[in-house]
Protein backbone atom coordinates (compact mmCIF):
# COMPACT_ATOMS: atom_id res chain seq x y z
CA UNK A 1 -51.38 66.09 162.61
CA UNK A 2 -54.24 66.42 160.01
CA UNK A 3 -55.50 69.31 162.55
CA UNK A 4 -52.37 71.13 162.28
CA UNK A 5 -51.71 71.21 158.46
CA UNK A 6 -54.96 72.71 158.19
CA UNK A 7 -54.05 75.69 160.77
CA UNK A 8 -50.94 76.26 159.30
CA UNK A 9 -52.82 76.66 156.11
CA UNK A 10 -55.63 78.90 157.08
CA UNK A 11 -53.15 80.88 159.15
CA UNK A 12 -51.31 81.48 156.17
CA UNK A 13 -54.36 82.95 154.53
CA UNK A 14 -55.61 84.93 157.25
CA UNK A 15 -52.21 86.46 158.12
CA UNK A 16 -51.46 87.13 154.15
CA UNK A 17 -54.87 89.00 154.44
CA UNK A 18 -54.03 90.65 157.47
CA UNK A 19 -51.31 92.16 156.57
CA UNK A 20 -51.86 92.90 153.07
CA UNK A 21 -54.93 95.24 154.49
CA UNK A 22 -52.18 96.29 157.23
CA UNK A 23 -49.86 97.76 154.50
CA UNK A 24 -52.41 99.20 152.58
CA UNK A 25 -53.82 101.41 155.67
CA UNK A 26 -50.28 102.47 156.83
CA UNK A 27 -48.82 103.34 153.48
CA UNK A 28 -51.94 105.03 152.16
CA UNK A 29 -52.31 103.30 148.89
CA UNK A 30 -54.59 103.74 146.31
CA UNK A 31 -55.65 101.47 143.63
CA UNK A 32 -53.90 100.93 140.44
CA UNK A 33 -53.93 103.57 137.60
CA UNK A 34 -56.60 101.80 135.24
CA UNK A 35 -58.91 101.02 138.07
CA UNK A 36 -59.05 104.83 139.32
CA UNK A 37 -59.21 106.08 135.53
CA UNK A 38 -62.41 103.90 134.76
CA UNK A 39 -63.81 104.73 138.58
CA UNK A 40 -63.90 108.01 137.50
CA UNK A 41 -65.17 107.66 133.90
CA UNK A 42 -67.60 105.34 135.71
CA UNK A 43 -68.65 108.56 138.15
CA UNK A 44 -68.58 111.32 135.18
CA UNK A 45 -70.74 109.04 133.48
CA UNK A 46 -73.54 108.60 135.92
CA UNK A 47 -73.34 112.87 136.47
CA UNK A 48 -73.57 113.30 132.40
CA UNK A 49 -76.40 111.12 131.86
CA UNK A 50 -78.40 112.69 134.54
CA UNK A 51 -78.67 115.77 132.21
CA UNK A 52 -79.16 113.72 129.38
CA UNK A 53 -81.84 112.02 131.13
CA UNK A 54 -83.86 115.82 131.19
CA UNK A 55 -82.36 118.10 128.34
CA UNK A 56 -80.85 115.32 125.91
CA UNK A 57 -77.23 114.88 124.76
CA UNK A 58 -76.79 118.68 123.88
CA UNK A 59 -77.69 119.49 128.24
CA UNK A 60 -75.09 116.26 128.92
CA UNK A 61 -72.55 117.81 126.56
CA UNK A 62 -72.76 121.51 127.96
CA UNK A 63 -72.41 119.98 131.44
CA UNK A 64 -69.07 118.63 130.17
CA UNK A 65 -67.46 121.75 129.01
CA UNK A 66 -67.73 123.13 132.71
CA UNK A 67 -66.28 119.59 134.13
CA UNK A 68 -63.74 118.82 131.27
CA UNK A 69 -60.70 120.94 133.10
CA UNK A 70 -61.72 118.38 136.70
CA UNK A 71 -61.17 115.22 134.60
CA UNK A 72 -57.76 115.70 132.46
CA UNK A 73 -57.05 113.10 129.97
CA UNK A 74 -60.73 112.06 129.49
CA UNK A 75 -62.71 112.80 126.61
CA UNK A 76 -66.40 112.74 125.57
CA UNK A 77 -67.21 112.80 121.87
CA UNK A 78 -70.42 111.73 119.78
CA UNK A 79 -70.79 108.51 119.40
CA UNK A 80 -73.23 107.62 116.07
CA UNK A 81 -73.25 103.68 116.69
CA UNK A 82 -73.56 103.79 120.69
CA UNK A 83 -71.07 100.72 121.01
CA UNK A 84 -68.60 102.51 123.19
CA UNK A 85 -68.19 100.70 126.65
CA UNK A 86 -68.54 104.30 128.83
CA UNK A 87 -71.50 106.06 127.20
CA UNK A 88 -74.39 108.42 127.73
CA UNK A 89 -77.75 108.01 125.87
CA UNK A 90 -81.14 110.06 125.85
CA UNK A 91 -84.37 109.12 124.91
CA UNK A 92 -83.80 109.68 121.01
CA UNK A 93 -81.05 107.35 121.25
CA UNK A 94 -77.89 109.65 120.21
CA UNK A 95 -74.77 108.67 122.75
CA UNK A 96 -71.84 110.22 123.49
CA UNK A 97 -68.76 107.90 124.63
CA UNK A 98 -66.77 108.82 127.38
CA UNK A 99 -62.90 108.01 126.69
CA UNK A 100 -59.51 107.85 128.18
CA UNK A 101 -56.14 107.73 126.90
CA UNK A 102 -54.86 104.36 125.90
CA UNK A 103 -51.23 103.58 126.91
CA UNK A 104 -48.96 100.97 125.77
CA UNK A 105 -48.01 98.87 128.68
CA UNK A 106 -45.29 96.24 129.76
CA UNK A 107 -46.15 92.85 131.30
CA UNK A 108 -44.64 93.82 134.40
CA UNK A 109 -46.64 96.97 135.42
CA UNK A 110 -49.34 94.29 134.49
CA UNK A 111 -48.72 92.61 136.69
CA UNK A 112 -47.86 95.18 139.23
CA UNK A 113 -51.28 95.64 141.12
CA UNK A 114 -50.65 91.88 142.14
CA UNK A 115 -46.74 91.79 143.28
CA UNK A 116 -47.83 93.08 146.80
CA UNK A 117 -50.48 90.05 148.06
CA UNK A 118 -48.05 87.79 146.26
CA UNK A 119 -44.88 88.59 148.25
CA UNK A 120 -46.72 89.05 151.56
CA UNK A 121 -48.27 85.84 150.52
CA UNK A 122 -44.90 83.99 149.50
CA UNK A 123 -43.20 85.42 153.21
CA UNK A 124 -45.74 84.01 155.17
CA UNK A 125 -45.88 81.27 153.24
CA UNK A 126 -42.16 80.42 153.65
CA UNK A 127 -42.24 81.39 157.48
CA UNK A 128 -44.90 78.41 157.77
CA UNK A 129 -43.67 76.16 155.50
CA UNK A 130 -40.03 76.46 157.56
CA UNK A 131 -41.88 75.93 160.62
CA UNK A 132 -44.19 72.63 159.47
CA UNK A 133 -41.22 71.19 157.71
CA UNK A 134 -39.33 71.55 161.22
CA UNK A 135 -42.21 69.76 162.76
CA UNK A 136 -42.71 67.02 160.44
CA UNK A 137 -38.66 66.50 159.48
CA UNK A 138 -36.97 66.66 163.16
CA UNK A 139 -39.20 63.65 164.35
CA UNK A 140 -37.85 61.65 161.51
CA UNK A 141 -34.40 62.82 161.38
CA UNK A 142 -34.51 61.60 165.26
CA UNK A 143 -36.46 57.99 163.91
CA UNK A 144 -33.50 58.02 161.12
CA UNK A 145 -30.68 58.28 163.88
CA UNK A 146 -32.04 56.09 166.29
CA UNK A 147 -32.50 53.42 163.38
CA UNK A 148 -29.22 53.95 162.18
CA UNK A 149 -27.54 53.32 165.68
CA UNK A 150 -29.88 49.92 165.75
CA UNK A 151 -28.14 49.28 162.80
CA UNK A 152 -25.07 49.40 164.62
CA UNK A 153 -26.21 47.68 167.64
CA UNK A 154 -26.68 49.99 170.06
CA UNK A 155 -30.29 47.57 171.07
CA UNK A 156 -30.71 50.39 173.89
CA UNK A 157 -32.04 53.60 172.06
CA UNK A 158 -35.76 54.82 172.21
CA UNK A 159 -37.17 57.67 170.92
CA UNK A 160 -40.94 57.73 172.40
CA UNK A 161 -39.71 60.67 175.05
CA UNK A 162 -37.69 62.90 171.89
CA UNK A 163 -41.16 62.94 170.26
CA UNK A 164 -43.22 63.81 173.09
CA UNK A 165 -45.55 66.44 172.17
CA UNK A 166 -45.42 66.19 168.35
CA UNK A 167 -48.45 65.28 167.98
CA UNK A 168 -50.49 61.90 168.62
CA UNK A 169 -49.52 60.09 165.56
CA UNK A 170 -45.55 60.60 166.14
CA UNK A 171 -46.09 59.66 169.59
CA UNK A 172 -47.56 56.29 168.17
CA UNK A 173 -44.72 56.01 165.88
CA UNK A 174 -42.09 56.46 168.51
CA UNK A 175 -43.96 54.10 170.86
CA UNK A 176 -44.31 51.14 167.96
CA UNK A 177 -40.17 52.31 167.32
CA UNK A 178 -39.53 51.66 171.05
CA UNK A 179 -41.61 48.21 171.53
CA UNK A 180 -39.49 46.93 168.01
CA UNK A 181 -36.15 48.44 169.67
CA UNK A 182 -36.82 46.63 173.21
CA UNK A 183 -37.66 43.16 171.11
CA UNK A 184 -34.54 42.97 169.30
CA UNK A 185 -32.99 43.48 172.37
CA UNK A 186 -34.82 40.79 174.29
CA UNK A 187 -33.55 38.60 170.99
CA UNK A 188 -30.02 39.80 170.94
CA UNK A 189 -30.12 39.58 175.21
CA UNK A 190 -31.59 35.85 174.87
CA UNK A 191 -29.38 34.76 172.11
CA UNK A 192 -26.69 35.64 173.83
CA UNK A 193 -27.72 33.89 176.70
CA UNK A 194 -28.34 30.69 175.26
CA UNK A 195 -25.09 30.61 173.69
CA UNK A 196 -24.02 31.47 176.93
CA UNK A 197 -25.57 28.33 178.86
CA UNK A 198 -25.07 26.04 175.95
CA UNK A 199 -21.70 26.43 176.21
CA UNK A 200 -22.00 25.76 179.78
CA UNK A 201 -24.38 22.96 179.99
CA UNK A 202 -21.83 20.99 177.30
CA UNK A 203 -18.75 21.95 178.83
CA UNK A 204 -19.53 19.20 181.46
CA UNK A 205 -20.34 16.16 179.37
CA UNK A 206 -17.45 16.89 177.22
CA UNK A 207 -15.23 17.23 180.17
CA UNK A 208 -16.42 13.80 181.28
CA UNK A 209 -15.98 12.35 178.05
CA UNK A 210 -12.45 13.53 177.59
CA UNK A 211 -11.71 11.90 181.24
CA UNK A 212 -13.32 9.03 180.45
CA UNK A 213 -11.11 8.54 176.88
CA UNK A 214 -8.02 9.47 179.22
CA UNK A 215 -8.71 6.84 182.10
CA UNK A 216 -9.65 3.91 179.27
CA UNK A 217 -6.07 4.83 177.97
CA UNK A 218 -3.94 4.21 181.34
CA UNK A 219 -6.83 1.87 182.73
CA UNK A 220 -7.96 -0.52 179.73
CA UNK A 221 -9.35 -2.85 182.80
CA UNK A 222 -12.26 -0.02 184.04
CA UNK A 223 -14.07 0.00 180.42
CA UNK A 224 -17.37 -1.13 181.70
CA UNK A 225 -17.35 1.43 184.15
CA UNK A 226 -16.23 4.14 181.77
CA UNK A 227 -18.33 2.99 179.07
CA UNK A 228 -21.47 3.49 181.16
CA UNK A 229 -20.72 7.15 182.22
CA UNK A 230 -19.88 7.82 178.33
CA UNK A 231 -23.08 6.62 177.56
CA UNK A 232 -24.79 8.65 180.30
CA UNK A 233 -22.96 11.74 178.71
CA UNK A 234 -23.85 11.21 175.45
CA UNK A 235 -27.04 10.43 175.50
CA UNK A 236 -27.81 13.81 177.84
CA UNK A 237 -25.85 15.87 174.94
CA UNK A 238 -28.61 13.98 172.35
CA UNK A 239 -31.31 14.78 174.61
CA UNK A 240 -30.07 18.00 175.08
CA UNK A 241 -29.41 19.06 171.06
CA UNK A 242 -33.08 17.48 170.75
CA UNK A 243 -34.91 20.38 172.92
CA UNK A 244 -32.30 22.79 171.25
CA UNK A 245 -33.84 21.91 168.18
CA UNK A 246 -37.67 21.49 169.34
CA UNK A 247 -37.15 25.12 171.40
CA UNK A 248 -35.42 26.31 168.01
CA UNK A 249 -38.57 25.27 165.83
CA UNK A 250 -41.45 27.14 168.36
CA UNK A 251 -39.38 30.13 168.23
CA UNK A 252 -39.37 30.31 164.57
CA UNK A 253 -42.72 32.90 164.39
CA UNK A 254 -43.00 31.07 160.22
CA UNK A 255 -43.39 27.83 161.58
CA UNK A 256 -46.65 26.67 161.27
CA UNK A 257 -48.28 23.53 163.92
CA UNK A 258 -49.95 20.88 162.29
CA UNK A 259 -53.38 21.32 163.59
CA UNK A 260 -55.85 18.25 163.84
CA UNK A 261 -58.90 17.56 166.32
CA UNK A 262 -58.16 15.74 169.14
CA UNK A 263 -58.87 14.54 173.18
CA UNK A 264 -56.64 16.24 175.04
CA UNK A 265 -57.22 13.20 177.65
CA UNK A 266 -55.88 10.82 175.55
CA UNK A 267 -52.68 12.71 175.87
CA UNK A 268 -52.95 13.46 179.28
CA UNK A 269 -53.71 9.95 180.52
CA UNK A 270 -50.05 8.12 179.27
CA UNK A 271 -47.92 10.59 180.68
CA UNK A 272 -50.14 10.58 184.14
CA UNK A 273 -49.10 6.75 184.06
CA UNK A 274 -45.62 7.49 183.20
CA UNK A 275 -45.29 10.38 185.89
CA UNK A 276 -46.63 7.70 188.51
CA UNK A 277 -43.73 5.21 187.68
CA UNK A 278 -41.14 8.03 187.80
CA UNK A 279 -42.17 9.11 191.04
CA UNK A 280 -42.99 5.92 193.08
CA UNK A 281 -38.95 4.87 194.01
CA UNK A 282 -39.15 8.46 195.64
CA UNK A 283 -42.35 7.72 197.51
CA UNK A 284 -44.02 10.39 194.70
CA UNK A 285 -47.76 9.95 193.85
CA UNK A 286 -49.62 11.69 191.40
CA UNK A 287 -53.17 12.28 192.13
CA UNK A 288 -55.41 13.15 189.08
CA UNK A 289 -58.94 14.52 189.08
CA UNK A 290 -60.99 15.95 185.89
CA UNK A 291 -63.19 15.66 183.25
CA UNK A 292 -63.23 12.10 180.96
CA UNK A 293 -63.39 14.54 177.57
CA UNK A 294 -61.40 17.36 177.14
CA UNK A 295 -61.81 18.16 173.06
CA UNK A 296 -59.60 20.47 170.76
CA UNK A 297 -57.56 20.96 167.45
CA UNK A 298 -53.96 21.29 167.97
CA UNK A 299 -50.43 19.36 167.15
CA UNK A 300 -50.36 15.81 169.63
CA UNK A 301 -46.94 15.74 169.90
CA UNK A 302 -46.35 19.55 171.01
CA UNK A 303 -48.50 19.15 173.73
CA UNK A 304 -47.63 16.06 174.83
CA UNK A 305 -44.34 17.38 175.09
CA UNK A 306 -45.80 20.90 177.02
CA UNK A 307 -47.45 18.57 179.42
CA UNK A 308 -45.24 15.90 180.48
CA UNK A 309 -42.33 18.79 180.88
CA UNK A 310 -44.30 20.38 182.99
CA UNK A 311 -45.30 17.38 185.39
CA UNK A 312 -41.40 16.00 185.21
CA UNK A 313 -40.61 19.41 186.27
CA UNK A 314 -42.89 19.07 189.39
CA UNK A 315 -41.59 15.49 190.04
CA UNK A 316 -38.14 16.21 189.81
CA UNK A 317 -38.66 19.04 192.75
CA UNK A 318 -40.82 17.66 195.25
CA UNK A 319 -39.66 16.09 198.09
CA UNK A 320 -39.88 12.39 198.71
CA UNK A 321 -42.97 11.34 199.86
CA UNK A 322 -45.02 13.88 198.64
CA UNK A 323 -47.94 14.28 196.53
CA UNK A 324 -47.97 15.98 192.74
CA UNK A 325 -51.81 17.23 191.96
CA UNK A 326 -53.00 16.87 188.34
CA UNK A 327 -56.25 18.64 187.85
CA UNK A 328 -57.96 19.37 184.14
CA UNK A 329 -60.91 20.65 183.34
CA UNK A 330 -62.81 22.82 180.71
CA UNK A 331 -63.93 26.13 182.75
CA UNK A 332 -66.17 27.23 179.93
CA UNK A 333 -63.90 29.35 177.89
CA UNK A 334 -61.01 27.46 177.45
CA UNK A 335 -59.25 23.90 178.69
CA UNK A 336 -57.40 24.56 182.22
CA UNK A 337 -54.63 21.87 183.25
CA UNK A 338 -53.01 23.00 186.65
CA UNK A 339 -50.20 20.72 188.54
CA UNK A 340 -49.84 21.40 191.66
CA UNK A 341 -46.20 20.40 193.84
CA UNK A 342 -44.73 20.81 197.04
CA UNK A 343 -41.37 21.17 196.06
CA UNK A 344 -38.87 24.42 197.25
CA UNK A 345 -41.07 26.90 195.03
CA UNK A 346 -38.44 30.07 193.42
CA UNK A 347 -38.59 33.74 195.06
CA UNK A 348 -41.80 35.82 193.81
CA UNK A 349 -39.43 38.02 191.84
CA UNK A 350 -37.98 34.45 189.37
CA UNK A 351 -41.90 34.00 188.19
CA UNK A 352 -41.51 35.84 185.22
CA UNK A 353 -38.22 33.90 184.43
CA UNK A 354 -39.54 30.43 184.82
CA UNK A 355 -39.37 29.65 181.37
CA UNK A 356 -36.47 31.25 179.95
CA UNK A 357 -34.15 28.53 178.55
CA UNK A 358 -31.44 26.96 180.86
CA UNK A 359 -32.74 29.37 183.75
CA UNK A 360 -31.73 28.42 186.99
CA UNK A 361 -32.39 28.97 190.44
CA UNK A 362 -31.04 28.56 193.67
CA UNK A 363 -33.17 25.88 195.16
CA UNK A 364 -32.75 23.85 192.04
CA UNK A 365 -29.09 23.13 193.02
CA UNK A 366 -28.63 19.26 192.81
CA UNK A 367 -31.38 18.63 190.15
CA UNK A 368 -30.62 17.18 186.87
CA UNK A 369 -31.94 18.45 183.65
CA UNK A 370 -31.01 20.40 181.20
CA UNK A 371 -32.83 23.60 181.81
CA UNK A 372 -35.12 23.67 178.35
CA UNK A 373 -38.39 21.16 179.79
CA UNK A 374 -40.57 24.69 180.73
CA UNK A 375 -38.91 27.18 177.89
CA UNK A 376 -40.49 24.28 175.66
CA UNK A 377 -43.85 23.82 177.17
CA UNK A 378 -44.30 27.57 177.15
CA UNK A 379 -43.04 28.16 173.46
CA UNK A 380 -45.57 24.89 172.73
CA UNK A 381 -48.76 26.35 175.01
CA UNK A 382 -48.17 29.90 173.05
CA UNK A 383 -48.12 28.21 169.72
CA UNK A 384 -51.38 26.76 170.42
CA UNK A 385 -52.70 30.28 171.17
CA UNK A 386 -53.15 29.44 174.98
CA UNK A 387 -50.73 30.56 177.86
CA UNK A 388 -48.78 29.26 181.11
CA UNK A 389 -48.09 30.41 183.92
CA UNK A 390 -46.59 29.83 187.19
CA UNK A 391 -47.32 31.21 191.15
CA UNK A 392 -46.53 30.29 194.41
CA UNK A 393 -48.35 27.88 196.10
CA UNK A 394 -49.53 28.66 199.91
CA UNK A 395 -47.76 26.04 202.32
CA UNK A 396 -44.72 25.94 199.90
CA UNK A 397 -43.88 24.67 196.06
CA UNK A 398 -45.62 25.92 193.50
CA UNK A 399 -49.03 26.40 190.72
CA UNK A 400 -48.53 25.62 187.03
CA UNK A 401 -51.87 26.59 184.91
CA UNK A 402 -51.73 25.74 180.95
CA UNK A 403 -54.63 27.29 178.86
CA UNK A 404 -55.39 25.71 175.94
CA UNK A 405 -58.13 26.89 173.42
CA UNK A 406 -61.07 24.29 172.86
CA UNK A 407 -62.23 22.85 169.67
């Protein structure tokens, strides 16, 4: 942009110049009235003082009365004080002044030698200036719509291809327009889904609840058994409005982790004990190997709760019988924990949606939860400044890796 301000100025200049000397050649015209009068004193002067140079100012004055009816309106008189500005001197220092008629003039024909280059100037001038404010205004009169139909929530529009070619810096600005555009939408798009799935995932417990209420009315004898499943509903809605909130806090980009040095093994080793005692009715071992220190700053009870979502997750989707793998290590640049399951794995294309909140799949039909466990340990790894991810596993299930910065 900075390139093409400065052509648009220098072409104004060189065009102006152009075409002022363009004008002059075609329409033959001469220089202003003063500046041919004293061009010609100027010339008379320099033929006068010749002879005054060899015969004095009586040869220079003689020479005059043969050229006076050539040069009309100029004089040349003595002049005893030889302060005139167009004189002729010889070597005993008498002058004669050369002189021209003085005439009374307006400001305007003043300024007339000059109204030419200024209106050729102020046309080409206006040409370019119509033509750089087209280039700089359409860009953002296109940025202004588009942001004014975000304001009405049309989340779709982009502007990156409208400003192709303007120049690098509105292609930046329409790219950084675009990436903003396609966040809110991801926002609005996830918002809506959550609302979506919350609605869904309470509809059920609340329908149960209701039953249950109904039944204890006509059946006042089966309140143990209805008592039991009320509890089981209720305290799934509690745990459920719990990661609501938790998920609700890491997406807040202003909330700030409490950061404090730690061993990430001391973490790690409760919920491997836990995991083992949630997995042995199914025949479910967890097998652990890694390092005894795995040092770092970060918040205990986010990661905790990253980790042991993470290794439910891979309990609650292996088969019986199986074996969950719990490696963690420090690989030099940052601390690795990778689980490893042999449960139905998801199609290579659900990867990326792994840990979107209440995101399910087909081959997690029949398993309970409440769909938040990975959109939490993801939101929890991120806020730490590491990263998880998920891939397929060869023989079947799948690969969760969490990166964690060290200390």
């Amino acid at each position: 942009m900075y390139l093409r301000i400065f052509a648009v100025i220098w072409s104004a200049i060189l065009m102006t110049s152009l075409l002022f000397a363009a004008l002059i050649s075609l329409l033959d015209l001469g220089p202003p009235r003063d500046t041919q009068i004293l061009l010609e004193m100027e010339i008379l002067r320099s033929h006068l003082q010749a002879f005054a140079d060899t015969g004095g100012v009586e040869a220079a004055q003689s020479a005059w009365g043969q050229l006076q009816a050539a040069h009309p309106g100029i004089t040349v008189v003595p002049d005893p004080t030889c302060s005139a500005r167009v004189m002729v001197s010889d070597d005993m220092a008498r002058c004669l002044a050369l002189q021209a008629p003085t005439e009374a003039r307006s400001l305007l024909s003043r300024l007339e030698p000059m109204l030419m280059p200024l209106s050729i100037g102020a046309l080409i001038s206006a040409v370019l200036a119509a033509g750089l404010t087209r280039l700089l205004i359409r860009p953002l009169r296109r940025l202004g719509t588009a942001m004014g139909a975000l304001a009405r929530g049309s989340l779709q529009t982009r502007v990156s291809q409208d400003l192709v070619g303007l120049g690098s810096e509105m292609a930046q600005l329409g790219t950084a327009f675009d990436s903003a555009a396609a966040r809110l939408q991801d926002l609005a798009e996830n918002r809506r889904r959550l609302l979506h799935d919350l609605s869904h995932e309470l509809r059920s417990p609340l329908a149960r609840l209701g039953a249950a209420v109904g039944l204890l009315e006509k059946h006042p004898d089966r309140h143990g058994q209805m008592m039991a499943q009320m509890e089981t509903d209720i305290s799934r809605m509690d745990r459920m409005i719990s990661e609501l909130l938790t998920l609700s806090l890491l997406t807040n980009p202003e909330q700030q982790i409490e950061r404090k040095t730690l061993d990430l093994m001391d973490i790690l080793e409760p919920i491997l004990s836990d995991a083992s005692f949630e997995g042995e009715p199914r025949g479910i071992s967890v097998h652990f190997s890694g390092e005894d220190r795995l040092p770092m700053t970060g918040d205990a009870e986010l990661l905790h709760r990253a980790i042991e979502n993470t290794l439910r997750n891979a309990i609650a989707y292996s088969p019986d019988h199986s074996e969950v793998e719990v490696a963690a290590r420090d690989d030099g640049q940052a601390l690795q924990i990778e689980i490893r399951d042999r449960g139905p794995g998801v199609a290579p294309e659900e990867l990326s949606e792994m840990f979107s909140p209440f995101r399910r799949f087909a081959s997690s039909e029949g398993t309970k939860g409440s769909g938040l466990g990975l959109a939490i340990a993801q939101r929890a790894v991120t806020a730490h400044d590491g990263a998880i991810e998920a891939r397929l596993r060869d023989g079947g299930g799948l690969i969760l890796r969490l990166r964690l910065p060290k200390a």
